[in-house]
C-alpha atoms as a PDB file:
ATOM      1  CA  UNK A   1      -8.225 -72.774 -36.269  1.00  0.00           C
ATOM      2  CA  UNK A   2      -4.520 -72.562 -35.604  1.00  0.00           C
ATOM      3  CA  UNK A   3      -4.522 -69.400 -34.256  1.00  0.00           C
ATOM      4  CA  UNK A   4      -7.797 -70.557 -32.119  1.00  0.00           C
ATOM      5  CA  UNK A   5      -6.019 -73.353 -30.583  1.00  0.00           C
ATOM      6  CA  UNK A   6      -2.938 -70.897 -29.075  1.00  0.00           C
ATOM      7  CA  UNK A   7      -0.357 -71.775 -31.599  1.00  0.00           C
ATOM      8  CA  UNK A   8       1.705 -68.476 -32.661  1.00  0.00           C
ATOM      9  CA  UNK A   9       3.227 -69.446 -36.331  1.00  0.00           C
ATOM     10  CA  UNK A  10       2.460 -71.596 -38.951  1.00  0.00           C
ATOM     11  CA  UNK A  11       5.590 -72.087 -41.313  1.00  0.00           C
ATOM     12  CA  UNK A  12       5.045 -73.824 -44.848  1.00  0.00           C
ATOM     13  CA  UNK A  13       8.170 -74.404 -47.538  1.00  0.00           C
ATOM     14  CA  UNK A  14       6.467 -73.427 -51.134  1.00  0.00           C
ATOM     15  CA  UNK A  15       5.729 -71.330 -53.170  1.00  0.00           C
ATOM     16  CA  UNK A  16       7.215 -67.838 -53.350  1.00  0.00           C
ATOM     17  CA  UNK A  17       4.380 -66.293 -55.325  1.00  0.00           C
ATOM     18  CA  UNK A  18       1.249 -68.427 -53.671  1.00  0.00           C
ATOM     19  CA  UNK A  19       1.859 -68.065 -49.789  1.00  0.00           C
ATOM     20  CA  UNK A  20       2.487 -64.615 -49.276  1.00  0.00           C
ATOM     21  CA  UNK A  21      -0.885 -64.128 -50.797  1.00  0.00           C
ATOM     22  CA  UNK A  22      -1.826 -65.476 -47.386  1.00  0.00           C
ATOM     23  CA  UNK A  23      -0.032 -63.417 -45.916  1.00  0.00           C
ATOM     24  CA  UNK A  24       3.342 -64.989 -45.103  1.00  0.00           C
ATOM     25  CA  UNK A  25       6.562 -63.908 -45.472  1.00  0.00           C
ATOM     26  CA  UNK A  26      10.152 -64.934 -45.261  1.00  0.00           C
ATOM     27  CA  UNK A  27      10.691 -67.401 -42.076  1.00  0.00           C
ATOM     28  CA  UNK A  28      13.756 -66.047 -41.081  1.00  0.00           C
ATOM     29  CA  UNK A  29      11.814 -62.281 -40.377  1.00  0.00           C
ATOM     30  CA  UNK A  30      11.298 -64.204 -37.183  1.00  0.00           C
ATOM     31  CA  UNK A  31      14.148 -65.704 -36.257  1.00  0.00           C
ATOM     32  CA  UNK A  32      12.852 -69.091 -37.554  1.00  0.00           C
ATOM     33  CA  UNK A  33      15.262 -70.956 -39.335  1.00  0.00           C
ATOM     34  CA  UNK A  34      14.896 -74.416 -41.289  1.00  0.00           C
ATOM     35  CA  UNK A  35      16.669 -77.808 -40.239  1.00  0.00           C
ATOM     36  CA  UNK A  36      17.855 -78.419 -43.678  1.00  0.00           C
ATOM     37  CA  UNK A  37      18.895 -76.015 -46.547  1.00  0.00           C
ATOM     38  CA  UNK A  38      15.963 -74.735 -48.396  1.00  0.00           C
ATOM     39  CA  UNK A  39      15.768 -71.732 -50.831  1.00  0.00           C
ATOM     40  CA  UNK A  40      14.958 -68.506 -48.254  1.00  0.00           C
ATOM     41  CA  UNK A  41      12.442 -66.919 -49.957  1.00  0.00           C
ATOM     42  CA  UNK A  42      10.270 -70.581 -49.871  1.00  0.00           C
ATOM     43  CA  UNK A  43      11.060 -71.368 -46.387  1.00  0.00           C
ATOM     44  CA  UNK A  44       8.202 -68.983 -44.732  1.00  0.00           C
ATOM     45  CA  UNK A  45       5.787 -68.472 -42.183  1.00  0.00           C
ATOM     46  CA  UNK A  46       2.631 -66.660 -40.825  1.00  0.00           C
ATOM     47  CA  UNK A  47       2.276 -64.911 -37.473  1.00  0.00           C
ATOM     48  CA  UNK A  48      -1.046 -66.724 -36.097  1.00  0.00           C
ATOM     49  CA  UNK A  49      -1.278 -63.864 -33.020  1.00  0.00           C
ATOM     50  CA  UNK A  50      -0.383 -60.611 -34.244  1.00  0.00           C
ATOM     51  CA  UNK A  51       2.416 -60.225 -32.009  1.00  0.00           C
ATOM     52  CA  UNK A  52       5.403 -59.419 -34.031  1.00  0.00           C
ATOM     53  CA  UNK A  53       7.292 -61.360 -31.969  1.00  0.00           C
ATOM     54  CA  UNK A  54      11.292 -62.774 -33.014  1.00  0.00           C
ATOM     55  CA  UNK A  55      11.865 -66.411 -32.348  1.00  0.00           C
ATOM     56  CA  UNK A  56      15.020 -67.910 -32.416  1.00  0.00           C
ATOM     57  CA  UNK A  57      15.055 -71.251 -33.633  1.00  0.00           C
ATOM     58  CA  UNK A  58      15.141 -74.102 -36.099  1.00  0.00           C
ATOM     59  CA  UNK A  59      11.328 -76.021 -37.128  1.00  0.00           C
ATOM     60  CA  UNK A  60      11.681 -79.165 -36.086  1.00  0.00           C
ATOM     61  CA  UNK A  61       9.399 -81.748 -38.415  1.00  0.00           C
ATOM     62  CA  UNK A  62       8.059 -84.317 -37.489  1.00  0.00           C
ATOM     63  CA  UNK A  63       9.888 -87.821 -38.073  1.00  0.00           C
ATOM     64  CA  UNK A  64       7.837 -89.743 -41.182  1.00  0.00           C
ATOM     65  CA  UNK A  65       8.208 -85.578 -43.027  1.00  0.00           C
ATOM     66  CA  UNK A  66      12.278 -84.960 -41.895  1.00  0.00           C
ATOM     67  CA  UNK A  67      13.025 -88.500 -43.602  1.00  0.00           C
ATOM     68  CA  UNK A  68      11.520 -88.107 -46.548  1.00  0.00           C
ATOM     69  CA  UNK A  69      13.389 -84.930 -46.857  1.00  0.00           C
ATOM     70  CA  UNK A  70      16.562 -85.980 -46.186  1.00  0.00           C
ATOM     71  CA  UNK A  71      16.293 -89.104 -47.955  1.00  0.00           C
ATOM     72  CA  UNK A  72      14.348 -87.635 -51.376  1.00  0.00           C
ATOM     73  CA  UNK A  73      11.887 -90.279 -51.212  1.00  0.00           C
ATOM     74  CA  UNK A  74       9.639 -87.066 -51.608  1.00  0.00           C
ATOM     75  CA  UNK A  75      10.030 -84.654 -54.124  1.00  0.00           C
ATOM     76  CA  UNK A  76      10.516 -80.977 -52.466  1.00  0.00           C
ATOM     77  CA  UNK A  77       9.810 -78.827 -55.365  1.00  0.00           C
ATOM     78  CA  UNK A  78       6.418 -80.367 -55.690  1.00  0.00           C
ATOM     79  CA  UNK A  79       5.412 -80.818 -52.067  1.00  0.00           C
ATOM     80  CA  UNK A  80       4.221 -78.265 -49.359  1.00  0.00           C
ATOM     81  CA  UNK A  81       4.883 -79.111 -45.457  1.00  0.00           C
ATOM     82  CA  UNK A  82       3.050 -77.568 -42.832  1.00  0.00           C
ATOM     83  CA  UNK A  83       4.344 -77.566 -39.616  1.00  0.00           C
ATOM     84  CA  UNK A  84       3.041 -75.111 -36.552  1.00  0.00           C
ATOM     85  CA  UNK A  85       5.318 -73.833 -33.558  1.00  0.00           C
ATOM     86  CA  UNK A  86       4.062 -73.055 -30.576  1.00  0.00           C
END
């Protein structure tokens, strides 16, 4: 639906062994970089286009997901966040 709606990545931190299952790789193949320090092989993403194309950037979350990060009121290692760039 992503993909559908003109978005060109999706980008998830998780699991090494699930998400490239799906089909995604390490984030940082396309220039896409975290905004906080995350393991690099769970910090990936998923070309929604085909394009092969290199970003060069950092994801930015939303608020009520980039607090709970920072702050640990959410537990990381258990969660998975989905963000989309565009």
């Amino acid at each position: 639906m992503a993909a559908q709606m003109g978005y060109g990545f999706s980008v998830v931190l998780g699991s090494d062994k699930y998400y490239p299952k799906a089909g995604y790789v390490s984030a940082e193949q396309y220039g896409i970089k975290a905004p906080f320090d995350v393991p690099i092989k769970n910090f990936m993403a998923l070309d929604l286009q085909g394009d092969l194309r290199k970003l060069n950037g950092t994801v930015e979350y939303a608020r009520e997901i980039s607090r709970g990060i920072i702050t640990s009121q959410i537990p990381v290692y258990r969660c998975d966040y989905e963000q989309t760039v565009k």
